[in-house]
C-alpha atoms as a PDB file:
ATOM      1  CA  UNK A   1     181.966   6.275-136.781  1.00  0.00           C
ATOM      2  CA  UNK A   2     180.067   3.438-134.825  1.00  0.00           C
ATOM      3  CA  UNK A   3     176.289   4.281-133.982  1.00  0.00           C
ATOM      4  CA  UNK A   4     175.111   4.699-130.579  1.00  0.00           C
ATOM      5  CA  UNK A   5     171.919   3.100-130.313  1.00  0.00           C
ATOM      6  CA  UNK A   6     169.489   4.910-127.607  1.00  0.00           C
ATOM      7  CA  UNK A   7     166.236   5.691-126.687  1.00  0.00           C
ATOM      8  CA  UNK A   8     164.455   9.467-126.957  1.00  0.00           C
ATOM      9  CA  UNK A   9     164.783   8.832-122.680  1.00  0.00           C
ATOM     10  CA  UNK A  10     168.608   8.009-122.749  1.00  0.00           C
ATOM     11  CA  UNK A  11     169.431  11.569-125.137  1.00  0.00           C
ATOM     12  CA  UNK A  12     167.294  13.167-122.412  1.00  0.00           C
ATOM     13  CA  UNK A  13     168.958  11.894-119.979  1.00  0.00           C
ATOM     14  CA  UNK A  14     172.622  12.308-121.542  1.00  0.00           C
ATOM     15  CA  UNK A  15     171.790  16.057-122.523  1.00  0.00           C
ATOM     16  CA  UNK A  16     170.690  16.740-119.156  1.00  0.00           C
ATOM     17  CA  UNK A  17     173.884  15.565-117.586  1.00  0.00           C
ATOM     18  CA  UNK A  18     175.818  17.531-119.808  1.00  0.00           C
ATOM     19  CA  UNK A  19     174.109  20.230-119.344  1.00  0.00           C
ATOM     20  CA  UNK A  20     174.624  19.678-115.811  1.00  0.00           C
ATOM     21  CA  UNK A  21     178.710  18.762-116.068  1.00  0.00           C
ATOM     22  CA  UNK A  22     178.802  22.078-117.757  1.00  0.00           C
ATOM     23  CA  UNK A  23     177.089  25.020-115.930  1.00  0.00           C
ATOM     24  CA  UNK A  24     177.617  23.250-112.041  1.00  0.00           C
ATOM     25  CA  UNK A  25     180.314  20.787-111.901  1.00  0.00           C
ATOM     26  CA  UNK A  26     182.667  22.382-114.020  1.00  0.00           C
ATOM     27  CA  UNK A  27     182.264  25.779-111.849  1.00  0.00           C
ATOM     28  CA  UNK A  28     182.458  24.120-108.712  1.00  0.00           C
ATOM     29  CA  UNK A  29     185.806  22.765-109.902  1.00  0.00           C
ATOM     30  CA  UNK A  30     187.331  25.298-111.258  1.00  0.00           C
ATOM     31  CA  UNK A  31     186.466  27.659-108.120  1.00  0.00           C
ATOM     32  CA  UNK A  32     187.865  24.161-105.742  1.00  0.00           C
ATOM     33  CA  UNK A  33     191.425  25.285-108.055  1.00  0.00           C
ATOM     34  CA  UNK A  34     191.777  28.135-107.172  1.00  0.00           C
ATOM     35  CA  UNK A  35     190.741  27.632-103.556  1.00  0.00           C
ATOM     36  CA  UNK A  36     193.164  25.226-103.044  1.00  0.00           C
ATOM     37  CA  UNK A  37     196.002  27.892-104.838  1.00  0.00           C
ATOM     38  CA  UNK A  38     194.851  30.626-102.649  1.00  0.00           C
ATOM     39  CA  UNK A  39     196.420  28.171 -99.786  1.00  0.00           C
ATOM     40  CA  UNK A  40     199.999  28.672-101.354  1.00  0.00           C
ATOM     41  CA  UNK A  41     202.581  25.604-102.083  1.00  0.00           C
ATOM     42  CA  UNK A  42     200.770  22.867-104.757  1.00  0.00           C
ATOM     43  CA  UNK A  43     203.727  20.195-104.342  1.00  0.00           C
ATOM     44  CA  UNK A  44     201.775  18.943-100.721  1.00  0.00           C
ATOM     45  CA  UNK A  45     198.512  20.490-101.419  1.00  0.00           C
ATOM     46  CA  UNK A  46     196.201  16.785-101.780  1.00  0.00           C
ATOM     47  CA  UNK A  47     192.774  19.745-102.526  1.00  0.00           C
ATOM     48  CA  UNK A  48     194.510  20.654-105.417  1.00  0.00           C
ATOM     49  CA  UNK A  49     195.549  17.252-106.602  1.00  0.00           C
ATOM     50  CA  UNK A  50     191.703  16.066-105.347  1.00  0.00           C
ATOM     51  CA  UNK A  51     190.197  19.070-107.416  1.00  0.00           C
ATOM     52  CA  UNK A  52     192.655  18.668-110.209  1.00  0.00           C
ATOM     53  CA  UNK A  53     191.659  14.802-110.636  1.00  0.00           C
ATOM     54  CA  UNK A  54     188.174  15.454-110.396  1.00  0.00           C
ATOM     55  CA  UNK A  55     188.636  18.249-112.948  1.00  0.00           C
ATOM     56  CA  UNK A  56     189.886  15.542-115.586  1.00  0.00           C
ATOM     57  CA  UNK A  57     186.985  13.129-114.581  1.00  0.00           C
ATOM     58  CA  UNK A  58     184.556  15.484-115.173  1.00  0.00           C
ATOM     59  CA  UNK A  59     186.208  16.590-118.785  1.00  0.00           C
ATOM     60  CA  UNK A  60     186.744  13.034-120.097  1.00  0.00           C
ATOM     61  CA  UNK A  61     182.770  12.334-118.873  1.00  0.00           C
ATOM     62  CA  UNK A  62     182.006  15.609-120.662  1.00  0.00           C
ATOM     63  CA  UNK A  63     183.403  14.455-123.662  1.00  0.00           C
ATOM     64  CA  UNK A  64     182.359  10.679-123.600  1.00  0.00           C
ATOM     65  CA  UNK A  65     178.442  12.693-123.565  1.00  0.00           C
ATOM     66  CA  UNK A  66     179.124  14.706-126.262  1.00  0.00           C
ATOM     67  CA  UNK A  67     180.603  11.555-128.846  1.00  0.00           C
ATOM     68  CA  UNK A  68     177.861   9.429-127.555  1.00  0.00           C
ATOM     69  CA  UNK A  69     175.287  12.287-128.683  1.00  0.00           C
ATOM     70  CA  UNK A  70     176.974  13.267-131.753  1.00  0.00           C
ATOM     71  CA  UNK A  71     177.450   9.538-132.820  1.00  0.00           C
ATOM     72  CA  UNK A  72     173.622   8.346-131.246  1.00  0.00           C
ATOM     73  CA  UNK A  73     170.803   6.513-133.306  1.00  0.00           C
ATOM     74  CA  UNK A  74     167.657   7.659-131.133  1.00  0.00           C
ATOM     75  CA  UNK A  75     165.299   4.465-131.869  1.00  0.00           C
ATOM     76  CA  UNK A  76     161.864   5.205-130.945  1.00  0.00           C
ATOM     77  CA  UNK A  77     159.850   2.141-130.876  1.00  0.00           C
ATOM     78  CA  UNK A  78     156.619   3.599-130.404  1.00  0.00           C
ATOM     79  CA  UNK A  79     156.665   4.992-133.499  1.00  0.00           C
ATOM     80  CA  UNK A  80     157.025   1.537-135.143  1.00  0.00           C
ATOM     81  CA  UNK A  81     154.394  -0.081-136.959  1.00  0.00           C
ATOM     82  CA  UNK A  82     152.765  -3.640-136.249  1.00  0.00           C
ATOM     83  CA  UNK A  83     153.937  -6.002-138.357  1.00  0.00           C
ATOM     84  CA  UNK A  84     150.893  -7.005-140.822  1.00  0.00           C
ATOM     85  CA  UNK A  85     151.051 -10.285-138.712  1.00  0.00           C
ATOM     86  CA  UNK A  86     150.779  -8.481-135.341  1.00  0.00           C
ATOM     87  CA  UNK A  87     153.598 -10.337-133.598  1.00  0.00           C
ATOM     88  CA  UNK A  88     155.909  -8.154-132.523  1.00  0.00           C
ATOM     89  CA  UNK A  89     159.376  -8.511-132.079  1.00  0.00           C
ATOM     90  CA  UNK A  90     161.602  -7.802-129.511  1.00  0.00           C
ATOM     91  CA  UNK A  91     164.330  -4.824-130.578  1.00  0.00           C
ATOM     92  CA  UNK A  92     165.971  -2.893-129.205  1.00  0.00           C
ATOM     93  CA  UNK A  93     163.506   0.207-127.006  1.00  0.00           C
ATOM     94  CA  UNK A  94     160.682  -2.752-126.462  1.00  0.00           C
ATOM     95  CA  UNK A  95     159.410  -3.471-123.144  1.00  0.00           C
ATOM     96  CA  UNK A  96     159.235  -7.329-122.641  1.00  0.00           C
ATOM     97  CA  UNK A  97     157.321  -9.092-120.242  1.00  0.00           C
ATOM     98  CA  UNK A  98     158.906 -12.646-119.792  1.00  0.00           C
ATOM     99  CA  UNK A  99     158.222 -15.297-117.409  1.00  0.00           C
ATOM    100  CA  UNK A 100     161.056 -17.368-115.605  1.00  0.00           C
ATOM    101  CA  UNK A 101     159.938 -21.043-115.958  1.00  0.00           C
ATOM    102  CA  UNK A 102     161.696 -22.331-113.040  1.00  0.00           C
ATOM    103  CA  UNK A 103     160.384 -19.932-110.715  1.00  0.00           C
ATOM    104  CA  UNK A 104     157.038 -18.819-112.184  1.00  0.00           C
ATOM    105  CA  UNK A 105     158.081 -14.990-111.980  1.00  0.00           C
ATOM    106  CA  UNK A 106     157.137 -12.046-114.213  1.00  0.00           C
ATOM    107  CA  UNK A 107     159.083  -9.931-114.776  1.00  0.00           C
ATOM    108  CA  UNK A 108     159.174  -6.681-117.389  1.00  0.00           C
ATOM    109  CA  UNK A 109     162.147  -5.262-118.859  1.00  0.00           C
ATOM    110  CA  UNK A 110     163.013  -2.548-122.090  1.00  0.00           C
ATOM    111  CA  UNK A 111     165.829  -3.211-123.694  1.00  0.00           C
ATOM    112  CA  UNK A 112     167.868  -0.109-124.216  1.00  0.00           C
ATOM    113  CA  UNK A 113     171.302   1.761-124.478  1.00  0.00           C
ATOM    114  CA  UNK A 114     174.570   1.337-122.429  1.00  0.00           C
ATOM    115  CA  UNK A 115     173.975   5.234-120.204  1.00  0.00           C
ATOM    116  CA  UNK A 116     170.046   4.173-119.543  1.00  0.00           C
ATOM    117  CA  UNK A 117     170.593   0.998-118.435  1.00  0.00           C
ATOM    118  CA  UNK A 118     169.455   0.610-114.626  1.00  0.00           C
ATOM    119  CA  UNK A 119     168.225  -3.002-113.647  1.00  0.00           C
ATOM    120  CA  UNK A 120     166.408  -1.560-110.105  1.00  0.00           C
ATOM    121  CA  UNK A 121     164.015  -0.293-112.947  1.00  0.00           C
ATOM    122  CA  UNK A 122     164.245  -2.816-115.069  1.00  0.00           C
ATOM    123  CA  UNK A 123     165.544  -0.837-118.001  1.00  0.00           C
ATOM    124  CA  UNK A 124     168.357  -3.554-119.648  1.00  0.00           C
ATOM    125  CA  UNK A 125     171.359  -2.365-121.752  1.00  0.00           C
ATOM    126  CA  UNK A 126     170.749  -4.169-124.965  1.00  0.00           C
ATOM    127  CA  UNK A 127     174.446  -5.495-124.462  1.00  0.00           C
ATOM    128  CA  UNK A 128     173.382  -8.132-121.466  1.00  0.00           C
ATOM    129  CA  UNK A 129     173.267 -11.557-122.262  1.00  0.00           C
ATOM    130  CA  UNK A 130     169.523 -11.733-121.412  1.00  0.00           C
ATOM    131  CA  UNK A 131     168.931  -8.858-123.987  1.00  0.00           C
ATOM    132  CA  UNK A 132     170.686 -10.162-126.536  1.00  0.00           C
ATOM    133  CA  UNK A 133     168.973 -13.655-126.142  1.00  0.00           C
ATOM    134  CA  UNK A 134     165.609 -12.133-126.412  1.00  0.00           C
ATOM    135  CA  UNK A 135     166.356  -9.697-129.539  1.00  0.00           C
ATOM    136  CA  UNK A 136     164.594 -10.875-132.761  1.00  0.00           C
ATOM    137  CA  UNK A 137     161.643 -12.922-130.460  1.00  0.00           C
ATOM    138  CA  UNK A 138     158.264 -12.977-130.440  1.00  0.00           C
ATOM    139  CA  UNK A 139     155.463 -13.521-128.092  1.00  0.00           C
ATOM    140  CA  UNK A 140     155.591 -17.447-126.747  1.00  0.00           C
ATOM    141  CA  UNK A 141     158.904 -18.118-127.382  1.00  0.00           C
ATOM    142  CA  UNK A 142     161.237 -19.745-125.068  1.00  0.00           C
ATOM    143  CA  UNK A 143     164.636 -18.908-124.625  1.00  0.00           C
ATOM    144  CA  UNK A 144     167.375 -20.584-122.643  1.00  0.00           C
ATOM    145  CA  UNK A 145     169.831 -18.142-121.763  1.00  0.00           C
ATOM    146  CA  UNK A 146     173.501 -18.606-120.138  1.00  0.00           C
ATOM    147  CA  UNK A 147     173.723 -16.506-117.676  1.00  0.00           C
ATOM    148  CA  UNK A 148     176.957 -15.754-114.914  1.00  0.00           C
ATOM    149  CA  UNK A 149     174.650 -18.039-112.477  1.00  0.00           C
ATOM    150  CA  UNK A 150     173.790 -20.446-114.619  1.00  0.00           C
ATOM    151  CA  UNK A 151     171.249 -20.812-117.704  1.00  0.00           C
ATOM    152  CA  UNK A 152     167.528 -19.607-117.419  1.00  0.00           C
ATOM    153  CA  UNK A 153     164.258 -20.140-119.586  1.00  0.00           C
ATOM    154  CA  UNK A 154     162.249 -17.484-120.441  1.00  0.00           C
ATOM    155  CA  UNK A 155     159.162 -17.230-121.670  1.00  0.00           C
ATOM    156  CA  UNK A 156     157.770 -14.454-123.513  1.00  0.00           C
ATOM    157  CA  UNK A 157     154.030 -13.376-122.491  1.00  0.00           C
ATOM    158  CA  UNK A 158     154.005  -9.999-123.987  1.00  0.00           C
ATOM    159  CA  UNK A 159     156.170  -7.471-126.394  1.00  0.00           C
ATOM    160  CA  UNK A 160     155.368  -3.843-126.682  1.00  0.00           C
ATOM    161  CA  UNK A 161     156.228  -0.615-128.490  1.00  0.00           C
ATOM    162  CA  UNK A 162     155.911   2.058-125.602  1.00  0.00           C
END
């Protein structure tokens, strides 16, 4: 069974959906079902077929959680240790603070699992190109990385274990 590598934040986050999924959107369903049975003849009724397609939806989600959690690897970088040179590296669960050398811009990201991942908040599924580029660094590195627009250079300023 393949590992699924997350942070202490992304099992929070993927019990609480569950939990969720199971005790509101599965009763909500279920009651849409028999709603839409109550109104008599299911070959034209589209609420049943809606309800009945959002019933499998919710399922298959319900049981994508519940591998991911049984199969997860919680990594929780901040209870690594410094290496006995102090540089740190980046892995996955770091925050990185790298700076774009074309356009002189900061900019902080942690690297982390697939269901976490949200770039508005800078939190980077350690699948992206960028992430995987900047796994195994250290501080002042530069990395050129291919991008869909193009390539970039980054710079790293800082790594840390938070």
């Amino acid at each position: 069974m393949e590992q699924t590598p997350m942070t202490p934040r992304g099992e929070e986050m993927l019990r609480t959906e569950l939990k969720r999924l199971k005790t509101v959107e599965r009763p909500r369903i279920v009651a849409a079902i028999a709603e839409a049975r109550s109104h008599g003849d299911l070959s034209e009724n589209a609420e049943y077929d809606a309800a009945k397609e959002e019933q499998g939806l919710c399922e298959a989600r319900i049981k994508d959680i519940e591998y991911k959690l049984s199969s997860a690897n919680i990594i929780d970088v901040s209870k690594l240790k410094t290496p006995n040179g102090g540089q740190l590296k980046v892995v996955f669960g770091a925050t990185v603070t790298v700076l774009d050398v074309d356009s002189d811009k900061e900019i902080t990201y942690k690297i982390v699992g697939e269901d976490e991942a949200d770039i508005e908040h800078n939190y980077m599924s350690y699948k992206t190109p960028i992430a995987k580029a900047l796994l195994g660094k250290v501080e002042e590195d530069e990395v050129e990385i291919h991008i869909p627009k193009g390539t970039v250079t980054y710079e790293i300023l800082k790594v840390e274990y938070i």
